[in-house]
Protein backbone atom coordinates (compact mmCIF):
# COMPACT_ATOMS: atom_id res chain seq x y z
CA UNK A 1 9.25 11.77 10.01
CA UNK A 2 9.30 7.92 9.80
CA UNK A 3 11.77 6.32 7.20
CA UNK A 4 10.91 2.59 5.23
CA UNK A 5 14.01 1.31 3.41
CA UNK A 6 13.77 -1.50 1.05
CA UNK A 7 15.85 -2.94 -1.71
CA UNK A 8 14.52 -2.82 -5.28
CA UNK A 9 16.84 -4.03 -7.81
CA UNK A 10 17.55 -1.49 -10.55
CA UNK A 11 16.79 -4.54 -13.54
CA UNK A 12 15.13 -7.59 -12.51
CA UNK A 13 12.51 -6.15 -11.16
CA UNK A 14 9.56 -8.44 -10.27
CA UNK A 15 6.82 -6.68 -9.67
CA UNK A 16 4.88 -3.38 -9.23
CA UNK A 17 2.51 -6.09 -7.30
CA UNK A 18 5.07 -7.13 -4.98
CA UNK A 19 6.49 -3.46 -4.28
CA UNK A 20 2.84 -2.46 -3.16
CA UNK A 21 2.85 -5.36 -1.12
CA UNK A 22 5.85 -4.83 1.02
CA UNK A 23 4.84 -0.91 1.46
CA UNK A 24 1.36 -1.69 2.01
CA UNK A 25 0.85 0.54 4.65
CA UNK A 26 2.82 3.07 3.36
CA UNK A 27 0.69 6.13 0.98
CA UNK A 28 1.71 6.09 -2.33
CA UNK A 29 0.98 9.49 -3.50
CA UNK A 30 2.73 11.34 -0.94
CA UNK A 31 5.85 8.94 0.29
CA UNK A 32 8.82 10.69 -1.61
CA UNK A 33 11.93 8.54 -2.11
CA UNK A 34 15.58 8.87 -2.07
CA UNK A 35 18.45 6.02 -2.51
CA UNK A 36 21.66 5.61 -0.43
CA UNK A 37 25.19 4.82 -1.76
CA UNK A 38 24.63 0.97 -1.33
CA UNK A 39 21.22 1.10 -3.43
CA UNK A 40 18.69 0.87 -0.74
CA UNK A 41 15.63 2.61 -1.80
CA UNK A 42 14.48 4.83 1.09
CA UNK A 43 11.00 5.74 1.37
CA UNK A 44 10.53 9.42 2.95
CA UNK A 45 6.62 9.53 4.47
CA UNK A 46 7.33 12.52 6.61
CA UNK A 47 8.13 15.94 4.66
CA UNK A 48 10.13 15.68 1.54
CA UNK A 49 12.10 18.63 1.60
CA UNK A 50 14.12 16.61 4.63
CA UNK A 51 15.57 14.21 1.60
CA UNK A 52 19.47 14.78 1.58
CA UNK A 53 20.16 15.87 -2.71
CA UNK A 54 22.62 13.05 -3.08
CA UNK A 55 19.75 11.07 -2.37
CA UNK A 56 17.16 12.45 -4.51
CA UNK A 57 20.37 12.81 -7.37
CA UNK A 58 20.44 8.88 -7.07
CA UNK A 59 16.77 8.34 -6.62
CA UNK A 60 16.14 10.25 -10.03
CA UNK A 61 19.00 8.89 -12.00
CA UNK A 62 17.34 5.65 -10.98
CA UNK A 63 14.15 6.17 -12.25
CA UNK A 64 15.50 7.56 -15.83
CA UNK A 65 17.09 4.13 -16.57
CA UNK A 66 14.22 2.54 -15.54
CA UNK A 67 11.42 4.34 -17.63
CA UNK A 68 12.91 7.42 -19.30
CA UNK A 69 9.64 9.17 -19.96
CA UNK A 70 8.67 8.82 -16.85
CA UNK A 71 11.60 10.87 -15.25
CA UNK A 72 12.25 14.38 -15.05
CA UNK A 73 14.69 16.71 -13.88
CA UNK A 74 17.39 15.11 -11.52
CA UNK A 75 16.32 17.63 -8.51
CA UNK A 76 12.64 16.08 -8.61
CA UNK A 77 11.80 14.26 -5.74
CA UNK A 78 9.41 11.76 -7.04
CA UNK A 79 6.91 9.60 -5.06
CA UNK A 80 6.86 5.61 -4.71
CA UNK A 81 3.04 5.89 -6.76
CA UNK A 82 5.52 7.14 -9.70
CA UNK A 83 7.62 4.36 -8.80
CA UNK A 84 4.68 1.96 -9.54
CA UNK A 85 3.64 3.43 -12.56
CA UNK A 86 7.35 2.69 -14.03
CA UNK A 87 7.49 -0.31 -12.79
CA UNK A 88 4.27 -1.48 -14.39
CA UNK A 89 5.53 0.06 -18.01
CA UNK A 90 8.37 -2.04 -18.04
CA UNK A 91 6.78 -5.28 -17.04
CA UNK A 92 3.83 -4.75 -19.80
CA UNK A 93 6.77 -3.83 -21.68
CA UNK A 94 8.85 -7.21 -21.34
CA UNK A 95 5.49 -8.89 -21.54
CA UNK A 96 5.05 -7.75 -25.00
CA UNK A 97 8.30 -8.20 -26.48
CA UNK A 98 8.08 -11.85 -25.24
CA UNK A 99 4.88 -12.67 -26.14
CA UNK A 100 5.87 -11.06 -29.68
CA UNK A 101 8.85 -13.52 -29.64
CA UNK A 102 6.54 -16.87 -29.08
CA UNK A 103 4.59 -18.80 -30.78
CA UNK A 104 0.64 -18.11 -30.36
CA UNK A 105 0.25 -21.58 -29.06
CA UNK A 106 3.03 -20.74 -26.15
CA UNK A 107 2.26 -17.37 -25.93
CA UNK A 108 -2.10 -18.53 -24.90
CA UNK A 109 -1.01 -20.87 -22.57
CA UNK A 110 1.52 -18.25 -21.04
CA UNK A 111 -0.89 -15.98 -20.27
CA UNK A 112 -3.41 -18.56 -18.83
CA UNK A 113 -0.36 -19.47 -16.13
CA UNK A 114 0.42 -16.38 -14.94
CA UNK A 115 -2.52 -14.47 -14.88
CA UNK A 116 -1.39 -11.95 -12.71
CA UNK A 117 -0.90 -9.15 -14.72
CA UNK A 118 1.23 -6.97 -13.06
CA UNK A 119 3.64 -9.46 -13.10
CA UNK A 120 6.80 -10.39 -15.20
CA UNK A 121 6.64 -13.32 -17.45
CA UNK A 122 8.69 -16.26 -16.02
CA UNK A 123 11.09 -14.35 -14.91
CA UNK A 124 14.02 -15.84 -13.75
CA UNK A 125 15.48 -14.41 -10.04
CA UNK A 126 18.48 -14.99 -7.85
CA UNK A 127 18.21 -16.90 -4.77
CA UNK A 128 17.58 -13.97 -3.02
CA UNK A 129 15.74 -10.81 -2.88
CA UNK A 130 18.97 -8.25 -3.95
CA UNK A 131 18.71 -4.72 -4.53
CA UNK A 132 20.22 -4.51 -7.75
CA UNK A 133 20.74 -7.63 -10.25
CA UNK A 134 21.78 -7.54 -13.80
CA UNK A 135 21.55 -10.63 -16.45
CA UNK A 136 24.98 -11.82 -18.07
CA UNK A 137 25.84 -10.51 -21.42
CA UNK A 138 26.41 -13.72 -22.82
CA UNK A 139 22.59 -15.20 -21.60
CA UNK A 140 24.56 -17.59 -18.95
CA UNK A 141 22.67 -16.24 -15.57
CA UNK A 142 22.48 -13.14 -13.81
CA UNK A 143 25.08 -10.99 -11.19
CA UNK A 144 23.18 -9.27 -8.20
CA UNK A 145 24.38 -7.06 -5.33
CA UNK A 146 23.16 -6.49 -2.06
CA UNK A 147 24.32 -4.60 1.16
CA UNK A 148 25.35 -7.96 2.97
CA UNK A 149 27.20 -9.09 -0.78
CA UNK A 150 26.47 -10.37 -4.18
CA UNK A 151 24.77 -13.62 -5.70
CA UNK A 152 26.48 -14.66 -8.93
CA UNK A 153 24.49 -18.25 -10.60
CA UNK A 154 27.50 -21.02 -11.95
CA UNK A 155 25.04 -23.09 -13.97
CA UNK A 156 22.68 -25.24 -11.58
CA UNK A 157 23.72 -23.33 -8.42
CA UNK A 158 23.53 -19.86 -6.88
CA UNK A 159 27.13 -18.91 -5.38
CA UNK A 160 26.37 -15.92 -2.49
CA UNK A 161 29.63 -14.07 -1.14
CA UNK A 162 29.49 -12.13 1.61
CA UNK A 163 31.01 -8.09 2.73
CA UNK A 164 31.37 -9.04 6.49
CA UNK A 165 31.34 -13.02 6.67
CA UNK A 166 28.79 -14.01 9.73
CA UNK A 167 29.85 -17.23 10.13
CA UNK A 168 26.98 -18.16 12.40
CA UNK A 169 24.23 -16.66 9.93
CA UNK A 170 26.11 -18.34 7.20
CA UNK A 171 26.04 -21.99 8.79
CA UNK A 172 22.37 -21.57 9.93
CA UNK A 173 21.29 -20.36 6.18
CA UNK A 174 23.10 -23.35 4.85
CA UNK A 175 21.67 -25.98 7.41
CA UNK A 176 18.26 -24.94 6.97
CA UNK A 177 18.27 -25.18 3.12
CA UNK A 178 19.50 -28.75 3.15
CA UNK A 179 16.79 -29.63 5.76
CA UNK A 180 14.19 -28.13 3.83
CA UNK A 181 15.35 -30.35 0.73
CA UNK A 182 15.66 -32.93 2.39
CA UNK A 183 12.18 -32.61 4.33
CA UNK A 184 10.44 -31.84 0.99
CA UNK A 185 11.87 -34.48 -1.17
CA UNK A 186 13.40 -32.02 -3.71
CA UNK A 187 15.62 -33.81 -6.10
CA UNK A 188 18.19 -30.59 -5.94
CA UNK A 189 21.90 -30.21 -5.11
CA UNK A 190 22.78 -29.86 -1.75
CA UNK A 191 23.93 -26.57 -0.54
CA UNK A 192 27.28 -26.55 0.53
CA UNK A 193 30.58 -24.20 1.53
CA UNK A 194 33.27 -23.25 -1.43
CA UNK A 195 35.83 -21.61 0.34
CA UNK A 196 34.04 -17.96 1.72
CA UNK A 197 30.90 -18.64 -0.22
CA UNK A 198 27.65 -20.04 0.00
CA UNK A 199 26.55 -22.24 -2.78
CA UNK A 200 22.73 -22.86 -3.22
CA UNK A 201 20.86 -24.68 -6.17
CA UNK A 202 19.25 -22.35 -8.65
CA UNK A 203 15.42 -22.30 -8.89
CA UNK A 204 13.80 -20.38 -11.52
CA UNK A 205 10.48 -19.23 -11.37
CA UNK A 206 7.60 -16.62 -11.35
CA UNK A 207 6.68 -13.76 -8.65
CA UNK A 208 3.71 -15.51 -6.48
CA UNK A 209 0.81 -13.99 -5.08
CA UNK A 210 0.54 -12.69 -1.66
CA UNK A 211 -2.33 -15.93 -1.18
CA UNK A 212 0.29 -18.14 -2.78
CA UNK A 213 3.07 -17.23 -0.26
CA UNK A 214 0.69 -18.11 2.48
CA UNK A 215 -0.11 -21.49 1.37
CA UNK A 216 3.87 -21.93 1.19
CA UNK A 217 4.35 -20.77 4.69
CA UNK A 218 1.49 -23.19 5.90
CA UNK A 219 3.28 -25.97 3.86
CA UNK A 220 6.81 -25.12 5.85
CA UNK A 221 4.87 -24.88 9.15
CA UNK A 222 3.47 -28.48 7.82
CA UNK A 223 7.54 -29.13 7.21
CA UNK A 224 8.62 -28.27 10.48
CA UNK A 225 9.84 -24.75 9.91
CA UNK A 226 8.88 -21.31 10.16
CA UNK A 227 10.39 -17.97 8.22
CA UNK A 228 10.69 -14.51 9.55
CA UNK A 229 10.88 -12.92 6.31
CA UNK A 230 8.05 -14.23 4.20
CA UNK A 231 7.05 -12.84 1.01
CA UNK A 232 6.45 -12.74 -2.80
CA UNK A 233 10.35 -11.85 -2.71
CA UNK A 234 11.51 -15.01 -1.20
CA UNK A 235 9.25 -17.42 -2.33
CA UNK A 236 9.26 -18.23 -6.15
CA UNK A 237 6.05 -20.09 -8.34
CA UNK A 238 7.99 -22.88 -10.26
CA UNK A 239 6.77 -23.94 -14.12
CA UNK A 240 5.05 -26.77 -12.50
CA UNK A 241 3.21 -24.10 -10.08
CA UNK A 242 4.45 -25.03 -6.85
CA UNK A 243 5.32 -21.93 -4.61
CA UNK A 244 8.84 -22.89 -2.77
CA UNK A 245 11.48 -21.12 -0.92
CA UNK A 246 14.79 -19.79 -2.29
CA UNK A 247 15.96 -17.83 0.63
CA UNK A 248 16.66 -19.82 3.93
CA UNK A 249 18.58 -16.87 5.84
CA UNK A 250 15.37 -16.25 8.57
CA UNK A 251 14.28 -19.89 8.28
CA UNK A 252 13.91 -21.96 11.42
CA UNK A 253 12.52 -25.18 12.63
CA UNK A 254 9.62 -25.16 15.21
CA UNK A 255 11.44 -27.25 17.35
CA UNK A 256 14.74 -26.12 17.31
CA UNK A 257 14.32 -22.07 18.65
CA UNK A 258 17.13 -22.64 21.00
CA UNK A 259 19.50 -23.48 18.39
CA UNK A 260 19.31 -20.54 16.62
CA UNK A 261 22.38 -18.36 17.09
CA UNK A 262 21.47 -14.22 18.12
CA UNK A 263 22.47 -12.60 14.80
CA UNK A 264 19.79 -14.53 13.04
CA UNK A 265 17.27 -14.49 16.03
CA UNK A 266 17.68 -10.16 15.91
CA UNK A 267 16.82 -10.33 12.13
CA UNK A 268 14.18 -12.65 12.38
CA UNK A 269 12.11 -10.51 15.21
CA UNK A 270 12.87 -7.50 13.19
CA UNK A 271 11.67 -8.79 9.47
CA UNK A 272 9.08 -10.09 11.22
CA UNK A 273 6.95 -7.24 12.90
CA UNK A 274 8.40 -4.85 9.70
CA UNK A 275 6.19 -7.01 7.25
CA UNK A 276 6.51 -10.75 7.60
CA UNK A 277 3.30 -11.08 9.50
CA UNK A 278 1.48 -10.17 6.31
CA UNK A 279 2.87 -13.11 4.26
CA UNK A 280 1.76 -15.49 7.78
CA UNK A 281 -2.06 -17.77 7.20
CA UNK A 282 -4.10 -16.40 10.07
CA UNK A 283 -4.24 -20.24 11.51
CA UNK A 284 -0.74 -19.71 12.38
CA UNK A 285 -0.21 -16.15 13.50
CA UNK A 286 -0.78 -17.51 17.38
CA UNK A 287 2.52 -19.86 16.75
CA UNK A 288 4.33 -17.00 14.78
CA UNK A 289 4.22 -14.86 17.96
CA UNK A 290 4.56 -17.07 20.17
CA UNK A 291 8.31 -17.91 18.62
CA UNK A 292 9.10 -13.86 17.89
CA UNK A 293 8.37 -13.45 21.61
CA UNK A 294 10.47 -15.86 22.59
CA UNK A 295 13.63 -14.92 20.48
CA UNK A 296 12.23 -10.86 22.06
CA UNK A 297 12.72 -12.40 25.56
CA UNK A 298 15.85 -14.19 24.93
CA UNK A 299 17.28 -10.75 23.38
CA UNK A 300 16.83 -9.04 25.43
CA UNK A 301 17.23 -4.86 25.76
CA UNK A 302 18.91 -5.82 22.19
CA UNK A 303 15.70 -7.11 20.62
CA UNK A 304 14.59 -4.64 17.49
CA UNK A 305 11.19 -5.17 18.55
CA UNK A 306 12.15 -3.02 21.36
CA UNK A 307 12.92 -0.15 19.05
CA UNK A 308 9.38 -0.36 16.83
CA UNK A 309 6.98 2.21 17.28
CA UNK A 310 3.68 1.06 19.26
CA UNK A 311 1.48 0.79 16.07
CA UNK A 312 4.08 -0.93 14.04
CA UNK A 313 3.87 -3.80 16.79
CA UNK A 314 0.13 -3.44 17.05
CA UNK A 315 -0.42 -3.74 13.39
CA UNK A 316 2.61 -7.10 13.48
CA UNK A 317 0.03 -8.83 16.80
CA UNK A 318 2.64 -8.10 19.22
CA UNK A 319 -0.01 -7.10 21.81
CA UNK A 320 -2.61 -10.18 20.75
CA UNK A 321 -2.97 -13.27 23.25
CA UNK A 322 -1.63 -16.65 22.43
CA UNK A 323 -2.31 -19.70 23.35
């Protein structure tokens, strides 16, 4: 039995395109899912009847609040393809009430933006990818959760607390988003400290493409920097259709490798050959490697590449000369 978790936030969700995406080697009809106490989704692709029933308790309740007709009894253990299917109903779903809402004028050129259309309307998203995120009653922002804390946005900033406060991971996320301001030329508020929290400027957008990612990773490789956890989650498509970043946890500059402190460096091999390579240009796959071997060697016996199956590094380019 091999076991995927992911996060996949209970309301907020972006995408069914970006769920296929980051299980796209995973079968749809016959992975069966289950969800932990913290809200991670866990994807079962062995045999089903090895789910734990707290899991597929949670798992089910999950899916009834998210389409109701789509759910059953709360012993079914349904599969991610049902998963999909939901997820698509409520994004045609929000698509329709909004373009209801809008003028016909808004509502054409809406559609001719994001043509993608699996895909939220300009929906807005934490600075983060976070398992389970709810908008404010009062219309003021949104509150999300995740298993390493919760995102809360204060107006023009994103303010990220933490469970178990990494204080290297924490300094290195805030570094690199103020050098990838400043190296872009964004006119944004610095990231800074307030108290035990992380304060990050708030950048709404759309879910990008898979395509679209990839020209944003060539444009941070262009930047000086590099991401281990690239994809449609962590990038967003602003009004003005530029792709950017809004998480800068796995972020690194090309030059720098050696400053990067081990916590990060472990997370950064092990987003990478989970799923990162996918978001990577193939022009820059070579360099990619080249740095997750590095951080592998300087790891050491505690590298999580270590503890990947053969195929899952095969499929990442472990095994692929570079030059």
């Amino acid at each position: 039995m091999s076991t995927i978790s992911t996060h996949i936030p209970m309301r907020g969700l972006h995408s069914a395109q970006a769920l296929r995406e980051s299980c796209a080697d995973v079968n749809a009809d016959k992975a069966r899912i289950g969800m932990r106490k913290d809200g991670t989704l866990v994807l079962y692709t062995g045999r089903s009847y090895l789910l734990h029933p707290d899991q597929t308790r949670r798992a089910s309740e999950f899916l009834r609040q998210l389409d109701p007709q789509q759910a059953e009894s709360g012993s079914r253990r349904f599969r991610l393809v049902d998963l999909i299917t939901s997820l698509n109903t409520v994004s045609n779903g929000r698509r329709a009430e909004r373009q209801a809402d809008e003028p016909a004028a808004a509502s054409r050129t809406r559609r001719l933006r994001f043509a993608d259309e699996t895909a939220p309307v300009a929906e807005k998203r934490p600075v983060q990818s976070a398992p389970r995120a709810e908008a404010d009653g009062a219309g003021k922002g949104f509150s999300a959760a995740g298993s390493r804390g919760r995102v809360q946005q204060a107006g023009d900033m994103v303010v990220k607390s933490f469970k178990a406060m990494d204080k290297g991971a924490v300094a290195h996320e805030l570094a690199m988003c103020n050098s990838h301001l400043k190296a872009s030329q964004r006119a944004l508020p610095e990231a800074r400290m307030q108290g035990d929290t992380l304060a990050m400027p708030f950048i709404a957008g759309s879910t990008p493409t898979t395509e679209e990612v990839k020209g944003a990773v060539g444009e941070l490789f262009r930047l000086g920097f590099m991401m281990g956890d690239p994809s449609s989650a962590n990038f967003v498509k602003t009004e003005g259709g530029k792709v950017v970043p809004v998480d800068f946890g796995l972020m690194f500059k090309t030059g720098e490798r050696g400053a990067v402190c081990r916590s990060v460096m472990s997370e950064i091999v092990h987003d990478y050959v989970k799923g990162g390579y996918r978001f990577v240009p193939e022009p820059l796959k070579g360099d990619y490697l080249a740095a997750m071997r590095e951080f592998d060697q300087v790891l050491g016996k505690d590298s999580p590449a270590r503890n990947v199956n053969v195929k899952k590094l095969q499929m990442a380019g472990w095994f692929n000369k570079t030059r």
